[in-house]
Protein backbone atom coordinates (compact mmCIF):
# COMPACT_ATOMS: atom_id res chain seq x y z
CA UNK A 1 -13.69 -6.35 99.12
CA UNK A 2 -11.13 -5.01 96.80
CA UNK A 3 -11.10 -7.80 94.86
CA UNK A 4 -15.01 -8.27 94.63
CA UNK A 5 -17.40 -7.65 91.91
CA UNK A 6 -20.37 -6.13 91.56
CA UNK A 7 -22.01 -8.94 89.67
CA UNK A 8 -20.59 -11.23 92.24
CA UNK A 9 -20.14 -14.97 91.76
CA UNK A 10 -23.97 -15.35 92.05
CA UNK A 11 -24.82 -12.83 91.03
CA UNK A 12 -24.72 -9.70 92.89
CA UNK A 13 -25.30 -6.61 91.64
CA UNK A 14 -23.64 -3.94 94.02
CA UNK A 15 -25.54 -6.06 96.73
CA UNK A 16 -28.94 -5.71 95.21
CA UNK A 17 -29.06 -9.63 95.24
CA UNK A 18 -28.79 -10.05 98.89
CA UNK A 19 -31.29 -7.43 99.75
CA UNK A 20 -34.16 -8.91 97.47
CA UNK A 21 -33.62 -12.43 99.48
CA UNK A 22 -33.64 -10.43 103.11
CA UNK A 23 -36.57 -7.71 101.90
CA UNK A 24 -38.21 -9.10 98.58
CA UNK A 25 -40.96 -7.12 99.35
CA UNK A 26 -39.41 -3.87 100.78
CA UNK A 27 -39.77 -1.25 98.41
CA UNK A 28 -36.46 -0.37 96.83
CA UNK A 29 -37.19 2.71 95.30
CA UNK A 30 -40.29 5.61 95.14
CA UNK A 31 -40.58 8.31 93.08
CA UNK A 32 -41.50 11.66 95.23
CA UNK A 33 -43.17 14.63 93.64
CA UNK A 34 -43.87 12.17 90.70
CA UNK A 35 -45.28 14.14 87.15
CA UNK A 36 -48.28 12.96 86.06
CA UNK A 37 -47.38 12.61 82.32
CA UNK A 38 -44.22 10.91 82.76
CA UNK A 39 -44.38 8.36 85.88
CA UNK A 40 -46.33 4.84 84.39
CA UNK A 41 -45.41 3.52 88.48
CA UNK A 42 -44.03 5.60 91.12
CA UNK A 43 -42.80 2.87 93.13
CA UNK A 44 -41.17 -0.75 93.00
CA UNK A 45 -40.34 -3.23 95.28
CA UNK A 46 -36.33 -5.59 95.88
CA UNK A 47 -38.58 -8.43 93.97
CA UNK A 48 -39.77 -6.42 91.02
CA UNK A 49 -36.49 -4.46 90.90
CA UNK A 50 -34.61 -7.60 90.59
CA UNK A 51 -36.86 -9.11 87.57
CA UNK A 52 -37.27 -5.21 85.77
CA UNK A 53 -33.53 -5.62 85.45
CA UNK A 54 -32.76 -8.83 84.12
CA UNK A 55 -35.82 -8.32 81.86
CA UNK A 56 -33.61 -5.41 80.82
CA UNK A 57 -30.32 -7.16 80.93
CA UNK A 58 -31.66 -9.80 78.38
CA UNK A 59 -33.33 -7.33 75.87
CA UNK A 60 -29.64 -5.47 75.87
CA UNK A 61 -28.09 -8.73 75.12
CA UNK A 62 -30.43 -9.44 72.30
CA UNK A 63 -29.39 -6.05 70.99
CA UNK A 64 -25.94 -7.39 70.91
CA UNK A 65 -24.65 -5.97 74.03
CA UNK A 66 -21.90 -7.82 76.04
CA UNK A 67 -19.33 -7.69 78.37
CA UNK A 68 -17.08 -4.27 78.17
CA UNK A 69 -19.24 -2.34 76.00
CA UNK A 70 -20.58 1.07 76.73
CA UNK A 71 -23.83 2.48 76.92
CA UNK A 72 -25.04 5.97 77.63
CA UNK A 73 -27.92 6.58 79.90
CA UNK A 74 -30.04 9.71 78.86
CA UNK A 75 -33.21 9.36 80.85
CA UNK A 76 -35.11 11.62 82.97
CA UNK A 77 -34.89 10.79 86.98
CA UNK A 78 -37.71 7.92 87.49
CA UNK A 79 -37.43 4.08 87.70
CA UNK A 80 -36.29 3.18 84.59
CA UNK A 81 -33.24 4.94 85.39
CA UNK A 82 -32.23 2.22 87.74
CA UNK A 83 -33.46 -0.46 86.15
CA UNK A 84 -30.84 0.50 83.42
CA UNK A 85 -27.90 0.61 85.50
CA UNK A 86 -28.79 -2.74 87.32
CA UNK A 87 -29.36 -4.41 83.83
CA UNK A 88 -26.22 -2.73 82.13
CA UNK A 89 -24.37 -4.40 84.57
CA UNK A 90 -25.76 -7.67 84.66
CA UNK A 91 -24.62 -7.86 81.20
CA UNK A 92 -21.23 -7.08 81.87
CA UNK A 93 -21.34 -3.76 80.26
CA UNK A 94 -19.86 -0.33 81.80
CA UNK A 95 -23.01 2.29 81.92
CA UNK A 96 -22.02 6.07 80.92
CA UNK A 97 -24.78 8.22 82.75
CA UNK A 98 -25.42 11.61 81.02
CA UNK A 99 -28.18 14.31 82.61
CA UNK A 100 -31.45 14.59 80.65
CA UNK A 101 -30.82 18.46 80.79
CA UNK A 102 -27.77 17.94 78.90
CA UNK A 103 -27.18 20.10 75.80
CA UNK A 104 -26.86 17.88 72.87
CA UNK A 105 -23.52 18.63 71.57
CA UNK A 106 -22.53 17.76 75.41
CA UNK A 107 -23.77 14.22 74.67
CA UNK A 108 -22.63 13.94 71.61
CA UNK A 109 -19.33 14.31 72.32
CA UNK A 110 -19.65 11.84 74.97
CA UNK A 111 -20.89 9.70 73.47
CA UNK A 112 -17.81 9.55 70.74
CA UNK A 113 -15.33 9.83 73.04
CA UNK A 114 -16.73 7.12 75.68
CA UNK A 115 -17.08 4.89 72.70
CA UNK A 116 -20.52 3.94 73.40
CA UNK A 117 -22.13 1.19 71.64
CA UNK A 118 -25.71 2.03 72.63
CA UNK A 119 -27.65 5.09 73.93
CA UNK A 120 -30.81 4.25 76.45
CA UNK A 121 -33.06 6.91 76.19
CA UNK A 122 -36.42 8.49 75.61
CA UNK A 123 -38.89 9.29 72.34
CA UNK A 124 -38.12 12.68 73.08
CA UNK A 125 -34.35 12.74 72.53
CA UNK A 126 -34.07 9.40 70.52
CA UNK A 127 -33.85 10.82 67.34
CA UNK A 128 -31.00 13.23 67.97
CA UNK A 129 -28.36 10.41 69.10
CA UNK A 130 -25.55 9.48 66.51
CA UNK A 131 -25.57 6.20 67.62
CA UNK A 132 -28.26 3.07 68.03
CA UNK A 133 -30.61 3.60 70.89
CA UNK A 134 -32.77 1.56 73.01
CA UNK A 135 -35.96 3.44 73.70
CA UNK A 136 -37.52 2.86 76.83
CA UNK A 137 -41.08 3.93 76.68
CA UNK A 138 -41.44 2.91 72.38
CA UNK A 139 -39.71 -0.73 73.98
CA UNK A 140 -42.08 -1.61 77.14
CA UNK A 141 -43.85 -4.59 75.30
CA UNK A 142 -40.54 -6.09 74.18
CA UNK A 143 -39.09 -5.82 77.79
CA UNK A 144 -42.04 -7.03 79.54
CA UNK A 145 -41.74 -10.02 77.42
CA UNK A 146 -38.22 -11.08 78.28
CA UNK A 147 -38.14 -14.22 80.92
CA UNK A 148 -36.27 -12.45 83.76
CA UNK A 149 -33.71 -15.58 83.94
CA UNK A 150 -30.69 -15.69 85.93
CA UNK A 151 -27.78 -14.40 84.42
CA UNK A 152 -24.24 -14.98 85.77
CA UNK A 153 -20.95 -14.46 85.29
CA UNK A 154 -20.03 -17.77 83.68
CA UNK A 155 -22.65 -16.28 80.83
CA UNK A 156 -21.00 -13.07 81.06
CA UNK A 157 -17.01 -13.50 81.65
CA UNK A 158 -17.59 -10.30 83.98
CA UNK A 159 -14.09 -10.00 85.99
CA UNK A 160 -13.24 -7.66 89.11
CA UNK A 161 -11.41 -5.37 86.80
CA UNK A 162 -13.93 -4.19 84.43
CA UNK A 163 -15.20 -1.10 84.37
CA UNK A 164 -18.95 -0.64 85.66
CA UNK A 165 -19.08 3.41 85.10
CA UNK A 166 -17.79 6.35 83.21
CA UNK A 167 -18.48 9.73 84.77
CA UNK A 168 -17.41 13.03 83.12
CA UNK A 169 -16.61 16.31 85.32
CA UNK A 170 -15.86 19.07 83.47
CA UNK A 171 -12.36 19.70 84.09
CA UNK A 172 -10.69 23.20 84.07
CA UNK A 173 -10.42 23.34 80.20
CA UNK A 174 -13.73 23.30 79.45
CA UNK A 175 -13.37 19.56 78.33
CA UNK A 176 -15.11 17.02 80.05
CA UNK A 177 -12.81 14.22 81.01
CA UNK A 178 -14.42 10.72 81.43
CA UNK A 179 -13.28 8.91 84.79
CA UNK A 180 -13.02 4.91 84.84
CA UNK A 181 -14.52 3.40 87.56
CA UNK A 182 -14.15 -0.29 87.99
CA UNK A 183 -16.50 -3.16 89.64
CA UNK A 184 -13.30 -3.65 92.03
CA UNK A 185 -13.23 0.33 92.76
CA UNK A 186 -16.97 0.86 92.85
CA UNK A 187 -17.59 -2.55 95.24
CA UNK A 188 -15.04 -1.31 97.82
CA UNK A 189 -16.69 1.78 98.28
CA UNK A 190 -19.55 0.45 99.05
CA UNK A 191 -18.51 -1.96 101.67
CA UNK A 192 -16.09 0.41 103.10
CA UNK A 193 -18.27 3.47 103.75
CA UNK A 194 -21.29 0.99 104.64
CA UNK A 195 -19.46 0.27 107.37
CA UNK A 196 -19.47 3.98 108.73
CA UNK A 197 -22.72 4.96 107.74
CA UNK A 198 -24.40 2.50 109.84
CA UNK A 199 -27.66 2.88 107.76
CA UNK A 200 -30.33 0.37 108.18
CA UNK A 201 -33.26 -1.39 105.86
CA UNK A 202 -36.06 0.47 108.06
CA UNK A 203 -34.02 3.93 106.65
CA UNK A 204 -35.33 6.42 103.42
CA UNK A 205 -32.47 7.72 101.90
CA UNK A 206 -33.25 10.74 99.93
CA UNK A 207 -31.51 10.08 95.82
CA UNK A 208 -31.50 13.58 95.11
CA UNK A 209 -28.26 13.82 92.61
CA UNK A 210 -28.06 13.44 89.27
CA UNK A 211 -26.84 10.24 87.95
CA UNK A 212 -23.93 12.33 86.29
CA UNK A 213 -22.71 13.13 89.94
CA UNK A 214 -20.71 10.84 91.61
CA UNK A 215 -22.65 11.33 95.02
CA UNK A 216 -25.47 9.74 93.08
CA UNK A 217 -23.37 6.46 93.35
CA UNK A 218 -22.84 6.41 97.21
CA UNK A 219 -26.84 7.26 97.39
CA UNK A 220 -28.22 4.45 95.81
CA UNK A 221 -25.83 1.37 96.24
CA UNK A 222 -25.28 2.37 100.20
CA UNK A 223 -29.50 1.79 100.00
CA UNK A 224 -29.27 -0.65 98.02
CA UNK A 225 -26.44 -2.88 100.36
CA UNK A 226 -28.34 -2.90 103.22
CA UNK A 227 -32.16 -2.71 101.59
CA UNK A 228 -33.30 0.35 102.56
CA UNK A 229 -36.20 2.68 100.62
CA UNK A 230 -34.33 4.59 98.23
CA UNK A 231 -36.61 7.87 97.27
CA UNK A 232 -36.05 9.26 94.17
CA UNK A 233 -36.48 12.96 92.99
CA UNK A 234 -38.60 13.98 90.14
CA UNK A 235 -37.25 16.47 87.71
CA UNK A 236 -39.67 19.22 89.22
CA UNK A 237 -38.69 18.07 92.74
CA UNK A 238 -34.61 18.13 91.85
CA UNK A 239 -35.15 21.47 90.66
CA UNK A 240 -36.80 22.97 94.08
CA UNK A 241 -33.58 23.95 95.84
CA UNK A 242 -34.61 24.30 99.70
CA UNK A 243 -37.98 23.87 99.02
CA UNK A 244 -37.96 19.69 98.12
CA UNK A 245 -37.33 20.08 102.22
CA UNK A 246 -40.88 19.84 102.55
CA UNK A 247 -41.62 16.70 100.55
CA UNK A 248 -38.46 15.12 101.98
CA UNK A 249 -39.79 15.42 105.83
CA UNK A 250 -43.76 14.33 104.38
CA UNK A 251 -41.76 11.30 103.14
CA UNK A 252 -40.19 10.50 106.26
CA UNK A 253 -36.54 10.39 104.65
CA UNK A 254 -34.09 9.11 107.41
CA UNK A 255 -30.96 9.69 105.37
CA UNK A 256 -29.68 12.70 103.10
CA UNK A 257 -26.82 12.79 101.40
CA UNK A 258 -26.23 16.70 100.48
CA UNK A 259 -23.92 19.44 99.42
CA UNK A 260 -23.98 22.01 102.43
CA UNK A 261 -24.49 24.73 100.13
CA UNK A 262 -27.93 23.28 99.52
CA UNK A 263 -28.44 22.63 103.17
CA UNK A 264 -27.77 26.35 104.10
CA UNK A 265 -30.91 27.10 102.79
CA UNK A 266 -33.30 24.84 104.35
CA UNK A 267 -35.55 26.17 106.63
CA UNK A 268 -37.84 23.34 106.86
CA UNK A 269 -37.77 21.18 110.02
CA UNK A 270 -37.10 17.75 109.05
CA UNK A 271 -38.13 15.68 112.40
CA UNK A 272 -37.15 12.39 110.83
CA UNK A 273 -33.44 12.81 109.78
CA UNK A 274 -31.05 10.65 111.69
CA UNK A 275 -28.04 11.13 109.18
CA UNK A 276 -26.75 13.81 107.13
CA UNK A 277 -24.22 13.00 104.92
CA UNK A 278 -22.49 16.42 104.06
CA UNK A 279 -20.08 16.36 100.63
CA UNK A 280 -19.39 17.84 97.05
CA UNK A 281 -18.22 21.30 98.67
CA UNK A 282 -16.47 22.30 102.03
CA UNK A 283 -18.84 22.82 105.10
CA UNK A 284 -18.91 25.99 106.86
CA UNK A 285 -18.50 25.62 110.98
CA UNK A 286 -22.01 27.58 111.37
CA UNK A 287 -24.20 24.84 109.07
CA UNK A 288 -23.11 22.52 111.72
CA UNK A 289 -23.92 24.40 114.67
CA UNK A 290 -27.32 25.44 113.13
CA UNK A 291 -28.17 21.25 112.19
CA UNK A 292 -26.93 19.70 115.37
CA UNK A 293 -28.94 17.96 117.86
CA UNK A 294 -29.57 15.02 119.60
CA UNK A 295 -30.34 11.82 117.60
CA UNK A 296 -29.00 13.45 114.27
CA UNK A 297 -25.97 12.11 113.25
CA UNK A 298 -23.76 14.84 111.14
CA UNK A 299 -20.93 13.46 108.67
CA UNK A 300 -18.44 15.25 106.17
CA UNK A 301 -16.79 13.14 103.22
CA UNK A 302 -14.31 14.35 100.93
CA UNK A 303 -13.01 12.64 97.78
CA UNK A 304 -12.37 13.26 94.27
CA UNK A 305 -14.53 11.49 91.35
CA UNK A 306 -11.28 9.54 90.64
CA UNK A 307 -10.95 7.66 93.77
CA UNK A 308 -14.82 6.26 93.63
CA UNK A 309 -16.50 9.47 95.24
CA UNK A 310 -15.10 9.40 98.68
CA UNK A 311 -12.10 8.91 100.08
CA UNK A 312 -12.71 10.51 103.92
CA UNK A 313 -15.16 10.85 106.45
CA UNK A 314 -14.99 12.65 109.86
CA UNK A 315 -17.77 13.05 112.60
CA UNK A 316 -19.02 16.82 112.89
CA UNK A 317 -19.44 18.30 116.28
CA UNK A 318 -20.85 21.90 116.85
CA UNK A 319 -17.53 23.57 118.22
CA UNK A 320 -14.79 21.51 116.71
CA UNK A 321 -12.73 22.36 113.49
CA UNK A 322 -14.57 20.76 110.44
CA UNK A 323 -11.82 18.80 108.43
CA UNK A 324 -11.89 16.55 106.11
CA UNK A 325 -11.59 13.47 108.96
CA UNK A 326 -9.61 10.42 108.00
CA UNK A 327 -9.73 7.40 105.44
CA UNK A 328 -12.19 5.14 104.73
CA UNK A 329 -11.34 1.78 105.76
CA UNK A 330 -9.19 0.66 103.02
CA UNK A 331 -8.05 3.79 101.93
CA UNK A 332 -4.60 5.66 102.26
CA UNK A 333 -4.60 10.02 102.35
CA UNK A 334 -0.76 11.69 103.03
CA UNK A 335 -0.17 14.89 102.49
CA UNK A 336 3.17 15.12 100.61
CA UNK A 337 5.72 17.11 98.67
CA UNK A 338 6.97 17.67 95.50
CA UNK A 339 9.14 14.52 95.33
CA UNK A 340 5.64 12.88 96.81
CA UNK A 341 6.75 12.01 100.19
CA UNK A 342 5.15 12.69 102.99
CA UNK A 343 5.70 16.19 104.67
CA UNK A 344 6.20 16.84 108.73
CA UNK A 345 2.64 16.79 110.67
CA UNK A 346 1.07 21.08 110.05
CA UNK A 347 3.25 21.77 106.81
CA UNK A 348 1.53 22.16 103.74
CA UNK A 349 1.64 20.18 100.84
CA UNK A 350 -0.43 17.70 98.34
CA UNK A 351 -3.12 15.31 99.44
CA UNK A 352 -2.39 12.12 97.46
CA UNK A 353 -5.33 8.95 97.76
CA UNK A 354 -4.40 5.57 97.76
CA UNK A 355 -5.94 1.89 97.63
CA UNK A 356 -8.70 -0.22 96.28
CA UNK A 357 -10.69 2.73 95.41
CA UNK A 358 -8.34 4.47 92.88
CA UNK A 359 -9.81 4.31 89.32
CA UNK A 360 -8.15 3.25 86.08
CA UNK A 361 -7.51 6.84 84.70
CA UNK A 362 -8.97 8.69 81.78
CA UNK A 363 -10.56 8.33 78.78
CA UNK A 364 -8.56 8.29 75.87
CA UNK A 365 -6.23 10.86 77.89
CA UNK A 366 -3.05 8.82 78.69
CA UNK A 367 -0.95 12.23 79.50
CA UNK A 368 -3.21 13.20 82.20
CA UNK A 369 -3.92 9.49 83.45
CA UNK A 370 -0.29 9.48 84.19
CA UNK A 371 0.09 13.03 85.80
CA UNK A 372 -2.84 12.81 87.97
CA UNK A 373 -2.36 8.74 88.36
CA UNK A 374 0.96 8.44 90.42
CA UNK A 375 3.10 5.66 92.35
CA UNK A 376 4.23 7.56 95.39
CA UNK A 377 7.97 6.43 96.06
CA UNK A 378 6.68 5.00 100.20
CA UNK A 379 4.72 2.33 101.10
């Protein structure tokens, strides 16, 4: 897996490939609490998905996008958000997701600092970009007429090593720092914690995150992998705090991933769950008593936005200590000292994250790509 791609030899995006053969008609993704003036479909199936993005993938390249080139995403939460990322990478480019709430000095300076060759977008924020945009609902006639062709990576020259995302935290200055992700990084993650979520294509997982927020990666393509329904928020319906619990249990969502700060302020029964996927923020020992019961499967996972969203998972029982568990298969966590080797089991120290799922660094920030990057002096 650490050496895999997520265009694949075929090719595969993150999986998506596979899951259109086993589910073509599954759908892959619904809008819920869709707004009338912005949703033109609300829902799309593995087989429509599949041709939406190579449609996309080919308009991109006749816009002279290739392999290793950037391009921002500023759309608000719907379909075509998805269909960008999918054809983005098809292409071989690395896609640089910004939030449609964004200020626009925020994305400006992304933008420059990314190096972005391209901004997708909307009419209502195209004409404030520095740089060339494709805009999705002035552009619908020229991507509907694109022959959704195969493209693959002997078109592309796509390798395991380039990068598929750039997502900016803020960082403690006040400067947002842009972290590398790579097709390597990103398809290990998804294989890896696949394999402990157990989820299923029958399951509706619940996309509530921005696409600037890390969690918004584990949320799709762990959906996507195995073919489930993946339900996607609305602007309105992101903004509800505890109150998108009703919609979510109308929907029949099966699996949320969620920040337990969130959670602690649900009231609505939710009959349906069967995971919760807890992360972002440390859970208190009284959100799990309060959740638990039989049938409903409770999980806490830690990791940084440098080592591909998460790094450790642990089973939570009403009762027991909530940690932060152990790796993800694949994965390395030690807790060391200053010198970076390990300390004795109960002293304190550093957690430091190893293997396939550490990213390439920074953006343009060499200095802190090799303080925060580091080669611990054990095996």
């Amino acid at each position: 897996p650490a050496s895999g791609n997520l265009l694949g030899p075929s090719p595969r995006v993150w999986g998506l490939r596979p899951s259109r053969r086993r589910t073509p008609t599954r759908t892959a993704l619904r809008i819920l609490d869709p707004e009338p003036d912005r949703a033109r479909r609300t829902e799309i199936s593995y087989d429509e998905l599949h041709s939406r993005a190579l449609q996309f993938a080919h308009h991109l390249t006749a816009l002279g996008v290739a392999r290793g080139d950037r391009v921002v995403i500023c759309l608000p939460r719907g379909l075509d958000q998805y269909m960008a990322i999918l054809g983005i990478l098809w292409v071989g480019g690395c896609y640089v997701p910004v939030d449609w709430s964004y200020p626009q000095d925020r994305i400006d300076y992304i933008i420059e600092d990314s190096g972005a060759r391209l901004v997708v977008t909307e009419r209502e924020r195209a004409g404030a970009m520095p740089i060339a945009t494709l805009v999705v609902d002035e552009e619908l006639g020229e991507l509907a007429a694109q022959v959704p062709s195969l493209i693959t990576r002997e078109h592309t020259g796509a390798q395991p090593d380039d990068l598929a995302y750039i997502i900016y935290t803020s960082g403690t200055t006040g400067r947002p720092k842009g972290v590398m992700i790579t097709h390597a990084n990103a398809c290990h993650l998804v294989r890896s914690e696949c394999a402990i979520l157990a989820m299923e294509p029958e399951d509706r997982v619940f996309g509530g995150f921005s696409l600037a927020f890390d969690m918004s990666v584990e949320t799709m393509w762990s959906a996507f992998f195995v073919g489930a329904t993946l339900l996607v928020a609305s602007e309105t319906l992101a903004k509800a705090g505890p109150d998108m619990a009703g919609p979510l249990a109308e929907a029949g969502v099966t699996v949320w991933h969620v920040v337990p700060s969130l959670l602690s302020l649900v009231e609505h029964e939710m009959p349906g769950l069967r995971l919760l996927n807890l992360g972002g923020e440390a859970c208190p020992p009284d959100l799990v008593a309060r959740w638990a019961k039989p049938g409903l499967r409770l999980l806490n996972t830690y990791g940084p936005t440098e080592t591909t969203v998460t790094a450790t998972w642990t089973e939570l029982q009403p009762g027991q200590r909530v940690t932060i568990g152990r790796p993800l298969p694949g994965y390395s966590a030690w807790i060391v000292d200053e010198s970076l080797w390990p300390v004795p089991a109960g002293a304190e120290g550093e957690l430091v994250i190893g293997g396939p799922g550490v990213g390439r660094g920074y953006v343009g920030r060499p200095d802190l790509t090799e303080a925060k990057f580091v080669t611990t002096p054990f095996n």
